[in-house]
C-alpha atoms as a PDB file:
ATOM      1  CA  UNK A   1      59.488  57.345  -2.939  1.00  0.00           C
ATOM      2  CA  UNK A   2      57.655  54.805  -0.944  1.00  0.00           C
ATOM      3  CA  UNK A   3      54.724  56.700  -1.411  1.00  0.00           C
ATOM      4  CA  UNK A   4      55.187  56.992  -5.099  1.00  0.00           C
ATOM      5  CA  UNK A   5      55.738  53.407  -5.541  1.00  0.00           C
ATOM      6  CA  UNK A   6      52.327  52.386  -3.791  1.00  0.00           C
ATOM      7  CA  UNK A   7      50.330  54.408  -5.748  1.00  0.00           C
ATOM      8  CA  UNK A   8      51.802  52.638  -8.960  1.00  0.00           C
ATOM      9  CA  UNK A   9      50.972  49.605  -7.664  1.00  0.00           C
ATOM     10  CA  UNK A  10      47.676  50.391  -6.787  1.00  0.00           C
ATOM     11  CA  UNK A  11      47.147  51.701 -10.228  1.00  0.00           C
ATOM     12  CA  UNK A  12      48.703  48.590 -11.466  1.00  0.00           C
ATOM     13  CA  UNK A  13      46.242  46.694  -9.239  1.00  0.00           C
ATOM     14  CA  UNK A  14      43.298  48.245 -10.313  1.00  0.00           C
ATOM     15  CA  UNK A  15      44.575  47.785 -14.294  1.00  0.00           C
ATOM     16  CA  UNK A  16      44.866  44.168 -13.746  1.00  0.00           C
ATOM     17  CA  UNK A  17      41.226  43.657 -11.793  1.00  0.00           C
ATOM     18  CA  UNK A  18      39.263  45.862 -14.706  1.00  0.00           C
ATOM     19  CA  UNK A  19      41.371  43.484 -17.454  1.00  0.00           C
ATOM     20  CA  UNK A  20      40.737  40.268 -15.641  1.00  0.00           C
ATOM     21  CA  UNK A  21      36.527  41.780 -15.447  1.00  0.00           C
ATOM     22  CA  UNK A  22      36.759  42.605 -19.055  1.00  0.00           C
ATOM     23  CA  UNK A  23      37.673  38.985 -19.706  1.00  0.00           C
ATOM     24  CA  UNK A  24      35.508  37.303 -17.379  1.00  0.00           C
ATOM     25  CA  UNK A  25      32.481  39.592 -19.556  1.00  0.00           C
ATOM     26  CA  UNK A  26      33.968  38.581 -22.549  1.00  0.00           C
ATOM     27  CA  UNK A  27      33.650  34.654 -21.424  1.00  0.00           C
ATOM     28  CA  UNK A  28      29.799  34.959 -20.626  1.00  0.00           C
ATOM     29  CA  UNK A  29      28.711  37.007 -23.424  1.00  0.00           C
ATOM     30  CA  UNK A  30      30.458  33.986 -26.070  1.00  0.00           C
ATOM     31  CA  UNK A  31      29.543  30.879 -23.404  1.00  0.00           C
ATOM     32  CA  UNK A  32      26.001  30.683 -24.413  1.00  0.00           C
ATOM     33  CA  UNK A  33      26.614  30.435 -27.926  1.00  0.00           C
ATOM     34  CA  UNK A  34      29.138  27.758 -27.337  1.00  0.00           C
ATOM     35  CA  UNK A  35      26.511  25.944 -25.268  1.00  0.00           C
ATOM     36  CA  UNK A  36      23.603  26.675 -27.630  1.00  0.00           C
ATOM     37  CA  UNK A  37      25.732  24.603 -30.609  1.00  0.00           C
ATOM     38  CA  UNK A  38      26.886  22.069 -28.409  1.00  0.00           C
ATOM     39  CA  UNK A  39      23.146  21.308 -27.203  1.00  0.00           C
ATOM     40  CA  UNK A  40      21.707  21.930 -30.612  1.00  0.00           C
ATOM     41  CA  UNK A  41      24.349  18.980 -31.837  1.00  0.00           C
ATOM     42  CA  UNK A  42      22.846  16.555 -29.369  1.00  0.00           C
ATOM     43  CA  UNK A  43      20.189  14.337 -30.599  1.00  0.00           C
ATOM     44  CA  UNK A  44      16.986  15.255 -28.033  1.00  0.00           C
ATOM     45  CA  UNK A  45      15.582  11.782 -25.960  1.00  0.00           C
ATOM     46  CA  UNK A  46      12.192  11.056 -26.762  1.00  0.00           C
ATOM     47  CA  UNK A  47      10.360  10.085 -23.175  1.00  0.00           C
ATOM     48  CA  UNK A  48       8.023   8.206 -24.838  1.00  0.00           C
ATOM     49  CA  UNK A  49      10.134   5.297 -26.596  1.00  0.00           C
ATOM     50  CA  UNK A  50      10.654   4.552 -23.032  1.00  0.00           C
ATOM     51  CA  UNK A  51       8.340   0.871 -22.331  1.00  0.00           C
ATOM     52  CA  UNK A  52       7.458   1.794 -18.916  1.00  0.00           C
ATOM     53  CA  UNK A  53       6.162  -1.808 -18.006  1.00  0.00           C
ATOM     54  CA  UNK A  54      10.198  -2.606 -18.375  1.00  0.00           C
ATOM     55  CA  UNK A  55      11.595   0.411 -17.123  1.00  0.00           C
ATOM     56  CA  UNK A  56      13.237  -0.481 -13.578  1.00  0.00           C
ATOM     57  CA  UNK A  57      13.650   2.782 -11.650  1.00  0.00           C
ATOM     58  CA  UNK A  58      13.534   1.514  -7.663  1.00  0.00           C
ATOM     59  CA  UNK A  59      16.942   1.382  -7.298  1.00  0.00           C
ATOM     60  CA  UNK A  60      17.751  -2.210  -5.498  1.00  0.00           C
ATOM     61  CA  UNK A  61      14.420  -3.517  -5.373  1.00  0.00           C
ATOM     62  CA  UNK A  62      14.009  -6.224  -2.152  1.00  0.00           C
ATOM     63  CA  UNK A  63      12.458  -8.907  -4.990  1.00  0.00           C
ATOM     64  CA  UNK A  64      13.529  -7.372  -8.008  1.00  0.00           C
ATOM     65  CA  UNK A  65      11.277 -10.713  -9.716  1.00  0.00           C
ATOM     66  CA  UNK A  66       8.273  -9.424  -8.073  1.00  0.00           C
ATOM     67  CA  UNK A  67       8.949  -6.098  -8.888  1.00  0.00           C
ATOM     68  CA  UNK A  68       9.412  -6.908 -12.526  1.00  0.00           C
ATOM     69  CA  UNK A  69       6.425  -9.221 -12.635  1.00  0.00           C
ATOM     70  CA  UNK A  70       4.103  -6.537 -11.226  1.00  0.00           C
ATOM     71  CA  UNK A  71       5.394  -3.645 -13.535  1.00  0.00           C
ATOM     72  CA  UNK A  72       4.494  -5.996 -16.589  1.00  0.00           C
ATOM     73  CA  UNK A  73       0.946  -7.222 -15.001  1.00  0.00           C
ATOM     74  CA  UNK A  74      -0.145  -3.646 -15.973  1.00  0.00           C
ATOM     75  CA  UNK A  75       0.023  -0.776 -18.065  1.00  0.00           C
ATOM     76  CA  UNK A  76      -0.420   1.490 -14.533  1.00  0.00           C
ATOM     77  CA  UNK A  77       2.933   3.770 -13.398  1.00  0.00           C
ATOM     78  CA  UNK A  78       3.532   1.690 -10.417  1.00  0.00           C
ATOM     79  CA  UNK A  79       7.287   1.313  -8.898  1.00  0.00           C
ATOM     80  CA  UNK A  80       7.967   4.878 -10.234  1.00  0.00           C
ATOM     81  CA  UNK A  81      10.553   5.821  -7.333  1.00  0.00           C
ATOM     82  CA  UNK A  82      10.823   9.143  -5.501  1.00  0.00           C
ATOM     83  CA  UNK A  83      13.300  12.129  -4.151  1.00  0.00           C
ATOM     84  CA  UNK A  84      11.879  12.515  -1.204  1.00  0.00           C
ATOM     85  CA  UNK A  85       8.195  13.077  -1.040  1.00  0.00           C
ATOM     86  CA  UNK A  86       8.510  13.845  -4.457  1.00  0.00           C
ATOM     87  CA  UNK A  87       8.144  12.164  -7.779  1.00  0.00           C
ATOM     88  CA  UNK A  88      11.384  12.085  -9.801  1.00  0.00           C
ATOM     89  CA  UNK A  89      11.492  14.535 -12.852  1.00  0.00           C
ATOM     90  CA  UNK A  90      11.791  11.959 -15.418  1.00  0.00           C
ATOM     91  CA  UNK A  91       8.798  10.550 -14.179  1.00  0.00           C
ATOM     92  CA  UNK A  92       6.769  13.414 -14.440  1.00  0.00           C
ATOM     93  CA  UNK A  93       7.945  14.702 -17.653  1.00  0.00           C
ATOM     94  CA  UNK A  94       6.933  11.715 -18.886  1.00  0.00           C
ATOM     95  CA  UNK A  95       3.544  12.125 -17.581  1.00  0.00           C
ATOM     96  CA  UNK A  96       2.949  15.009 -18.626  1.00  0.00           C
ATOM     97  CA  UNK A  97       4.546  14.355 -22.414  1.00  0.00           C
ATOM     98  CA  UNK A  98       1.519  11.555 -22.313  1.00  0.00           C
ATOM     99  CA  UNK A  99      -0.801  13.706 -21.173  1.00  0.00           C
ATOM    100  CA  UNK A 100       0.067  16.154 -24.054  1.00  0.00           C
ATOM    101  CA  UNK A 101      -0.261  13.011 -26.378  1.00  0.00           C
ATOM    102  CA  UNK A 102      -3.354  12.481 -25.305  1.00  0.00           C
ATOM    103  CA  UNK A 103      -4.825  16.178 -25.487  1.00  0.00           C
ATOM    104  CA  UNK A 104      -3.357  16.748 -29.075  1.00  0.00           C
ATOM    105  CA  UNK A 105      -5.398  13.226 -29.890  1.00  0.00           C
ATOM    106  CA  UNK A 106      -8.672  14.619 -28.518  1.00  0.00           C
ATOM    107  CA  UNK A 107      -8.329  18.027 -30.049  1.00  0.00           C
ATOM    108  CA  UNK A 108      -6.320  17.337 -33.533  1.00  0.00           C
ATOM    109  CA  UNK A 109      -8.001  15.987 -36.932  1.00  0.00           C
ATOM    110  CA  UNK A 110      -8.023  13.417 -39.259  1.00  0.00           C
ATOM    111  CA  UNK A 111      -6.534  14.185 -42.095  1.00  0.00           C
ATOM    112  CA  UNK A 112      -8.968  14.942 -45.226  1.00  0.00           C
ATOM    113  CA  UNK A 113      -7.477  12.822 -47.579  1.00  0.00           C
ATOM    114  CA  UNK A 114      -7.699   9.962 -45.302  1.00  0.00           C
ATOM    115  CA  UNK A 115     -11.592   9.046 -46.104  1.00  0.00           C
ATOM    116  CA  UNK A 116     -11.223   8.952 -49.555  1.00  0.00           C
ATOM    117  CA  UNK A 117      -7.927   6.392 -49.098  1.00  0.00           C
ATOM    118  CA  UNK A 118     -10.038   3.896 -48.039  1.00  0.00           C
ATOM    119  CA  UNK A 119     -13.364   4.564 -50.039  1.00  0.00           C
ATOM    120  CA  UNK A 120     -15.021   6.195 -47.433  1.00  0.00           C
ATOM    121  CA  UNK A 121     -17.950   8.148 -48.009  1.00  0.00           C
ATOM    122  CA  UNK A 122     -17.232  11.175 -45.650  1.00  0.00           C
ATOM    123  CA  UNK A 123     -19.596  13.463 -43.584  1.00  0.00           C
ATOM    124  CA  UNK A 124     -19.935  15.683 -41.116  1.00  0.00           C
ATOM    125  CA  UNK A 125     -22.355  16.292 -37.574  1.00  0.00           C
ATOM    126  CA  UNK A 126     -23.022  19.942 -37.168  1.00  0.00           C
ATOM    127  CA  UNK A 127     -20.677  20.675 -35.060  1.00  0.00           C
ATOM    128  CA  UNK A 128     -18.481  23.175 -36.382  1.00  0.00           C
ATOM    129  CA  UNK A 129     -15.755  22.798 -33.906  1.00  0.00           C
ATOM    130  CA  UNK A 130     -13.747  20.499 -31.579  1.00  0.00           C
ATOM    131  CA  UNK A 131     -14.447  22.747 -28.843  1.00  0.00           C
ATOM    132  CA  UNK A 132     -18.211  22.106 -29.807  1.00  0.00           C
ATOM    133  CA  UNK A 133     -17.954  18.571 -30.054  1.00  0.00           C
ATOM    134  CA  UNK A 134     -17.130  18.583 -26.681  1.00  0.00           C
ATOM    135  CA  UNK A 135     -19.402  20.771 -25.096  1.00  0.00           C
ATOM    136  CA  UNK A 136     -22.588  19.195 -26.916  1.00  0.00           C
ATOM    137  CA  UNK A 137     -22.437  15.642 -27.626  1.00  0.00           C
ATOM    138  CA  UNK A 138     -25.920  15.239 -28.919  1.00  0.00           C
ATOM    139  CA  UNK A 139     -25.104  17.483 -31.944  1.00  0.00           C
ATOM    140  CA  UNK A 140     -21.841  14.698 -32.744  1.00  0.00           C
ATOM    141  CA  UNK A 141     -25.300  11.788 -32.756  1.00  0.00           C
ATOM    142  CA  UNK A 142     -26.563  13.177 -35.904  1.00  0.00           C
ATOM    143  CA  UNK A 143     -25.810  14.388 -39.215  1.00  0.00           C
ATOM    144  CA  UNK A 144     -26.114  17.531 -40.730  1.00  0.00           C
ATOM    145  CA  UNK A 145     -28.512  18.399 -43.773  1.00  0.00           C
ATOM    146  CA  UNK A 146     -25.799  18.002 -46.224  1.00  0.00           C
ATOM    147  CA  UNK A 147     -24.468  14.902 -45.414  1.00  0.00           C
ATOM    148  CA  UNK A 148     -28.092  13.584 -44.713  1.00  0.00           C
ATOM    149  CA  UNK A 149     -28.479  14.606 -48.434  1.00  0.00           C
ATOM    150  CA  UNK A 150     -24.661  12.894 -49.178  1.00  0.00           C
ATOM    151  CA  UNK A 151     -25.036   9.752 -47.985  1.00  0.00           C
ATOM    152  CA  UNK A 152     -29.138   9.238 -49.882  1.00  0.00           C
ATOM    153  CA  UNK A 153     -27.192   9.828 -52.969  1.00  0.00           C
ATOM    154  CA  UNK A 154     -23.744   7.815 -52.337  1.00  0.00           C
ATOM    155  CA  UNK A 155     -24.687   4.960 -50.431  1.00  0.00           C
ATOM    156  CA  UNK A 156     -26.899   1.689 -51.266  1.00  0.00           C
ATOM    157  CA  UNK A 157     -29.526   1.151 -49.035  1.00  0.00           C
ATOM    158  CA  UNK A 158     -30.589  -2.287 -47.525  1.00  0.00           C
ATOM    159  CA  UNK A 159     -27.093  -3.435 -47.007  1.00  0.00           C
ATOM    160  CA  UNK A 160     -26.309  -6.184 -44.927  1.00  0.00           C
ATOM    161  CA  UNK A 161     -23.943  -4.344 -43.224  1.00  0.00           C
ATOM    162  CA  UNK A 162     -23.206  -0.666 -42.835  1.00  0.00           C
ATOM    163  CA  UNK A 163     -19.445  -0.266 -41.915  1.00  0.00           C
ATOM    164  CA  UNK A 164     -19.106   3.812 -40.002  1.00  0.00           C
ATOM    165  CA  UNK A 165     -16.049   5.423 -39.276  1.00  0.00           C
ATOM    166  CA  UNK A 166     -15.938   8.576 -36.869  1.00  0.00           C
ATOM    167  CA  UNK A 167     -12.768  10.112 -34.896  1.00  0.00           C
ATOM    168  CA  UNK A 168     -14.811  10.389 -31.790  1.00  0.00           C
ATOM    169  CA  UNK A 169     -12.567  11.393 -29.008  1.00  0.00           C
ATOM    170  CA  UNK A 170      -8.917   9.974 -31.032  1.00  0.00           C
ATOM    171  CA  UNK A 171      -8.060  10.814 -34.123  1.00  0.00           C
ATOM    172  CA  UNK A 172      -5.207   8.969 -33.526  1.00  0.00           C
ATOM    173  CA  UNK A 173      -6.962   6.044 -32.931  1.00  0.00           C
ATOM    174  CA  UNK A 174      -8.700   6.809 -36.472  1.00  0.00           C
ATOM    175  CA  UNK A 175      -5.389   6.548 -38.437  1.00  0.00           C
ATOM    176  CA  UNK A 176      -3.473   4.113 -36.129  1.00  0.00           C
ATOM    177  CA  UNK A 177      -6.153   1.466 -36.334  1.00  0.00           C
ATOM    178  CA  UNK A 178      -8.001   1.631 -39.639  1.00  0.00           C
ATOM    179  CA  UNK A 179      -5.085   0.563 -41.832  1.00  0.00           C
ATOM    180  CA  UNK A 180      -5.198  -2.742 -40.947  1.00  0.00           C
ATOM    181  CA  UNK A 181      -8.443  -2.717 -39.385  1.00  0.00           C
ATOM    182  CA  UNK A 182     -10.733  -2.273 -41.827  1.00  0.00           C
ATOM    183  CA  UNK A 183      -9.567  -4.284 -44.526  1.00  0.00           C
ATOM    184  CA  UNK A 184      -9.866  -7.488 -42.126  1.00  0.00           C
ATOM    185  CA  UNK A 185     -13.071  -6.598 -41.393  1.00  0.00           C
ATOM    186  CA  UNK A 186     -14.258  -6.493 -44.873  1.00  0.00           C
ATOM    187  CA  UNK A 187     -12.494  -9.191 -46.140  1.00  0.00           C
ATOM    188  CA  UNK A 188     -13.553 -11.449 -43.388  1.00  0.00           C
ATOM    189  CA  UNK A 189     -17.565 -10.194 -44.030  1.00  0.00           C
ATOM    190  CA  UNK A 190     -17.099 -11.104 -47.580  1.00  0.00           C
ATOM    191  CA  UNK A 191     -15.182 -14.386 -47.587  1.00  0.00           C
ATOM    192  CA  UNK A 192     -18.500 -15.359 -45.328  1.00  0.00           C
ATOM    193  CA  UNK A 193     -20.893 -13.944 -48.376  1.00  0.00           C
ATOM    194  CA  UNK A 194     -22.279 -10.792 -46.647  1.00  0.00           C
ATOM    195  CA  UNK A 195     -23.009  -7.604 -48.622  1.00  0.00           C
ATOM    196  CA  UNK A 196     -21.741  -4.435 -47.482  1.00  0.00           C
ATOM    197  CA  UNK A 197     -22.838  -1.124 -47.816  1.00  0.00           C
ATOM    198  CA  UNK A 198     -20.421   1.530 -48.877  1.00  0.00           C
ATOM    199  CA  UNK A 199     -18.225   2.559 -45.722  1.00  0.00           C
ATOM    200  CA  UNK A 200     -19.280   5.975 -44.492  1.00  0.00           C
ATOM    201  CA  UNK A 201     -16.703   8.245 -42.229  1.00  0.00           C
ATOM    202  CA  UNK A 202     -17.703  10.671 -39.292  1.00  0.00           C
ATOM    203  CA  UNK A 203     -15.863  13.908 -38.375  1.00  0.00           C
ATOM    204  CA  UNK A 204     -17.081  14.616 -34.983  1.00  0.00           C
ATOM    205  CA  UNK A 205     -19.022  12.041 -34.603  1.00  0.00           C
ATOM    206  CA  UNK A 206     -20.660  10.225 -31.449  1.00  0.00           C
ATOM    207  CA  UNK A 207     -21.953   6.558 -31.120  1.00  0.00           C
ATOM    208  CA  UNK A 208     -25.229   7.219 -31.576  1.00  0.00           C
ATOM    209  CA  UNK A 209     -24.914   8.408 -35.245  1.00  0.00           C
ATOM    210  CA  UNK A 210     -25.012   5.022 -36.565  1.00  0.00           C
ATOM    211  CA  UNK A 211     -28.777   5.522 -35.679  1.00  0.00           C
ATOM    212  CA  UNK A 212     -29.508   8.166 -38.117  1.00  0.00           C
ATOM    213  CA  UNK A 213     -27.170   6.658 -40.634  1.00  0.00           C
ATOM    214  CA  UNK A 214     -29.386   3.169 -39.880  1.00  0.00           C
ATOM    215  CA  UNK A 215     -32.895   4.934 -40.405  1.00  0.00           C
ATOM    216  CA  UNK A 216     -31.871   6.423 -44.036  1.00  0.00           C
ATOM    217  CA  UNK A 217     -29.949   3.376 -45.240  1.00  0.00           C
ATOM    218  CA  UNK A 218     -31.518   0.517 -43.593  1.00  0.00           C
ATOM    219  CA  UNK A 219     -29.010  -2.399 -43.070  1.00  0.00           C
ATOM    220  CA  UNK A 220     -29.773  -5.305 -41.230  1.00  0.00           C
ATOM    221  CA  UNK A 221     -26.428  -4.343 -38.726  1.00  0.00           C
ATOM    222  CA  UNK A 222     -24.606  -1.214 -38.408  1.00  0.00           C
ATOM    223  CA  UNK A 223     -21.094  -1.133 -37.095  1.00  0.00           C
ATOM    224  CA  UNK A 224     -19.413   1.869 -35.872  1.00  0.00           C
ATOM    225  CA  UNK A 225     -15.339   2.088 -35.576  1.00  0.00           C
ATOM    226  CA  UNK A 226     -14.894   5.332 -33.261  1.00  0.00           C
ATOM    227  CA  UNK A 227     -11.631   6.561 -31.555  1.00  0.00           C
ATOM    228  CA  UNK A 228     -12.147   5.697 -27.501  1.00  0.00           C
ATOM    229  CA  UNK A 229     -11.124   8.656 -25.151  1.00  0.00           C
ATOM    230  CA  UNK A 230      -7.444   8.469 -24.524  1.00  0.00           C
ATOM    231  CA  UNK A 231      -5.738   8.272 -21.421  1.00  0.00           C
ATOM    232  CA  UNK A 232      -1.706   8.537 -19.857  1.00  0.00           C
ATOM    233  CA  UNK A 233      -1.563   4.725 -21.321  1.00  0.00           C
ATOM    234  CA  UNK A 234      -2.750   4.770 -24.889  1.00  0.00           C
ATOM    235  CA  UNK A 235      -3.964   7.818 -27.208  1.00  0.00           C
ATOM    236  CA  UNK A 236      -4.582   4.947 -29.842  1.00  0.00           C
ATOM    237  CA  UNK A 237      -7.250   3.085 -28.668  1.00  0.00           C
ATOM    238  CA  UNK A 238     -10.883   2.709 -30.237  1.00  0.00           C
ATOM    239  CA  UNK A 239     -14.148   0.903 -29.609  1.00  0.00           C
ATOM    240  CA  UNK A 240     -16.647  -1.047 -31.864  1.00  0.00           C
ATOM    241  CA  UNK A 241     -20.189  -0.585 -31.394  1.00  0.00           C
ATOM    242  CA  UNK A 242     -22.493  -2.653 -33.403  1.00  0.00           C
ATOM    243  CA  UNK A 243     -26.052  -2.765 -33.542  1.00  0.00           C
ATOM    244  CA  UNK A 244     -28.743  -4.993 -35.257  1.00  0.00           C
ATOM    245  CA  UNK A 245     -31.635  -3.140 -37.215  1.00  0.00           C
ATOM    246  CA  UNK A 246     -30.345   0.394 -35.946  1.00  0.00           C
ATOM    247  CA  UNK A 247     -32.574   2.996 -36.385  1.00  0.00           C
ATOM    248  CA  UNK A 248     -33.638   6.263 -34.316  1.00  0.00           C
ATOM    249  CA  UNK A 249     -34.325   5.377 -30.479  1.00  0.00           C
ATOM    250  CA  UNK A 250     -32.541   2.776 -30.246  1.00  0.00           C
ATOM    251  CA  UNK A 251     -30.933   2.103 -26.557  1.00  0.00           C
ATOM    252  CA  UNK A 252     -27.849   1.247 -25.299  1.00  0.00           C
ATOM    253  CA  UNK A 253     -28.214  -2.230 -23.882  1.00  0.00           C
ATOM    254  CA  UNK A 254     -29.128  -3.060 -27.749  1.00  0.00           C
ATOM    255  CA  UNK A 255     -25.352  -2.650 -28.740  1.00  0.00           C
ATOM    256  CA  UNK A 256     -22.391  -5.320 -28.765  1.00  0.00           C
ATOM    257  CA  UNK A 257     -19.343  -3.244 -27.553  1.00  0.00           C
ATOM    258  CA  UNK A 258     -15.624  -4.724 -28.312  1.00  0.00           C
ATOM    259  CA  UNK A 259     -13.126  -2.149 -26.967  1.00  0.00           C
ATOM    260  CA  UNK A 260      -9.653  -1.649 -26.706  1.00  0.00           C
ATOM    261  CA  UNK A 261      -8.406  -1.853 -30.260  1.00  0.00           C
ATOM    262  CA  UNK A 262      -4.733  -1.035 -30.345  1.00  0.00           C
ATOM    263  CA  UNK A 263      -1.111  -2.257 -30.195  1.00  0.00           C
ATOM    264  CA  UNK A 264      -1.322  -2.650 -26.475  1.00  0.00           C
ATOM    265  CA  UNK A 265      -4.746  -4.475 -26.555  1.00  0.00           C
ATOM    266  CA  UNK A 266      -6.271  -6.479 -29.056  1.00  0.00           C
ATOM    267  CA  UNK A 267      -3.967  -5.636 -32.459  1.00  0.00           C
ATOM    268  CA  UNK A 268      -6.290  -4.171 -35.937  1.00  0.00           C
ATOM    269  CA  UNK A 269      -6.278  -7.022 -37.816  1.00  0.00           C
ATOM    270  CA  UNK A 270      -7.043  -9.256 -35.223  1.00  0.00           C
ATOM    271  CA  UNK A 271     -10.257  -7.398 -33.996  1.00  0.00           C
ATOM    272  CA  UNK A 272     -11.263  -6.821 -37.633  1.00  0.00           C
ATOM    273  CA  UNK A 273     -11.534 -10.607 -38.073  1.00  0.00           C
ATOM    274  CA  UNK A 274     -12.900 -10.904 -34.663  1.00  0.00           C
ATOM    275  CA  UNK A 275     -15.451  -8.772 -35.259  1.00  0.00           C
ATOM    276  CA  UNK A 276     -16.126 -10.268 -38.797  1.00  0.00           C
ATOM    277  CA  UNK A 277     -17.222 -13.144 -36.837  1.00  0.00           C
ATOM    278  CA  UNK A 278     -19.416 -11.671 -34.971  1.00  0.00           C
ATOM    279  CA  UNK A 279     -21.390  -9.741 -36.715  1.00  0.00           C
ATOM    280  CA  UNK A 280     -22.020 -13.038 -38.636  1.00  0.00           C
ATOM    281  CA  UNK A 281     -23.206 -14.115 -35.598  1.00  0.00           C
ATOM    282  CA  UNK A 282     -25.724 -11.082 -35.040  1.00  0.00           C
ATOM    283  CA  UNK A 283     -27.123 -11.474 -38.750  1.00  0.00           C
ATOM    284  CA  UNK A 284     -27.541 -15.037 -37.994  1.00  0.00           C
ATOM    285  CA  UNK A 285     -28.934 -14.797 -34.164  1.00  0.00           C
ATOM    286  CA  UNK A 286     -30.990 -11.578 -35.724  1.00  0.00           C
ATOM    287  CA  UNK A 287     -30.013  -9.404 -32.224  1.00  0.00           C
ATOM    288  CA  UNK A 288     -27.599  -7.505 -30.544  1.00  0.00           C
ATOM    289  CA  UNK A 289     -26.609  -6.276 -27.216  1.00  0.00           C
ATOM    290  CA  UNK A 290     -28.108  -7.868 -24.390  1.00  0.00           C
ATOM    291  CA  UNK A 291     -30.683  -9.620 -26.484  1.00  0.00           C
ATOM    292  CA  UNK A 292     -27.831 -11.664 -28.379  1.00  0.00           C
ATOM    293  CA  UNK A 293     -27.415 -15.060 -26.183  1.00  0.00           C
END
């Protein structure tokens, strides 16, 4: 009998453990869809709202008013903390989530509509791909035979001054910027009575195609508004090159340079009227570059 009963209870046993497995199977197999919904509901952070100049992460700093003075005195990931020898993971997400910023403002376009928006004459270098662009930077300093031909037709010679437009290294910077930008550029030219050619835009363009554009059109000053590599701390930045009489062979030290046109730096509308000024100045001082005193 005794024998009888322990092999019930053994089958009992074993009844219980295969239910209980079935169930624990059952759990798994419906958990992830549970999760899946309940993540899915959850609104996603995005790292890059985050100001890092105010974003405190040494955890009870010995000045915490030095601490928060040098965070602000630059744009740099200093004070960043650690686990261990390590960076922590929000840190480095968030390095490489700019990093990705950056990259998608190198490689990405401006859109096509976004010329004609702002009465831009648009054009093209012969490069016939980012990957191009960036492998041969004297094609991105010309034009191409079409938009040689494009811009004879479309755009008054012997302007006072020839406004360009190229994405460069940001597009990004390109539609940030220009919005604001250029109108205080050319409002501030022509509140000071100087005639402007009609604006001309670049894809793929490199400084040194306002030199071409200056031998066919001839303006007394060319000005070129080009998207400035981007780095961890701004993807939005661009640069202002301007040159008097520009023309083919012309060299480096003969350009005025203002750079660092963005949100973080100098704001649009407040370089566009800067730089309104002076290029009055060049027209007036008739030089540029290290020849303007």
């Amino acid at each position: 009998m005794s024998s009888l009963e322990d092999s019930v209870r053994l089958i009992v046993e074993e009844l219980l453990k295969g239910m209980e497995k079935e169930k624990q199977q059952s759990a798994s197999a419906s958990s992830p869809a549970v999760s899946s919904a309940s993540v899915d509901d959850q609104p996603m952070t995005d790292l890059a709202e985050i100001d890092l100049q105010r974003y405190l992460q040494v955890p009870d700093p010995v000045s915490k008013d030095l601490y928060e003075e040098m965070k602000l005195a630059t744009p740099a990931r200093i004070g960043v903390w650690r686990s261990g020898p390590r960076p922590l993971t929000e840190t480095l997400l968030r390095f490489r989530a700019d990093h990705a910023v950056a990259q998608d403002s190198v490689m990405g376009e401006v859109p096509e509509e976004f010329p004609a928006k702002y009465n831009m004459v648009s054009v093209t270098t012969p490069c016939q791909s980012k990957d191009e662009y960036l492998t041969r930077p004297d094609l991105g300093r010309k034009l191409d035979a079409d938009s040689l031909e494009k811009i004879r037709k479309e755009c008054s010679p012997g302007a006072m001054v020839q406004i360009i437009v190229s994405d460069g290294l940001s597009s990004k910077a390109v539609e940030a910027n220009i919005p604001n930008l250029l109108p205080a550029l050319t409002q501030g030219l022509e509140g000071m009575g100087v005639k402007l050619g009609t604006s001309i835009f670049v894809r793929n363009g490199r400084v040194a195609v306002m030199d071409m554009i200056g031998e066919e059109l001839k303006p007394e000053v060319a000005v070129i508004l080009i998207g400035e590599r981007p780095g961890l701390g701004t993807a939005e930045s661009m640069s202002a090159y301007i040159g008097y009489n520009p023309r083919l062979g012309m060299v480096e030290s003969e350009r005025t340079v203002i750079s660092n046109i963005h949100k973080g730096g100098t704001p649009a509308a407040e370089a566009g009227a800067h730089l309104a000024s002076l290029i009055k100045k060049i027209l007036d001082a008739k030089a540029s570059g290290v020849n303007l005193e």
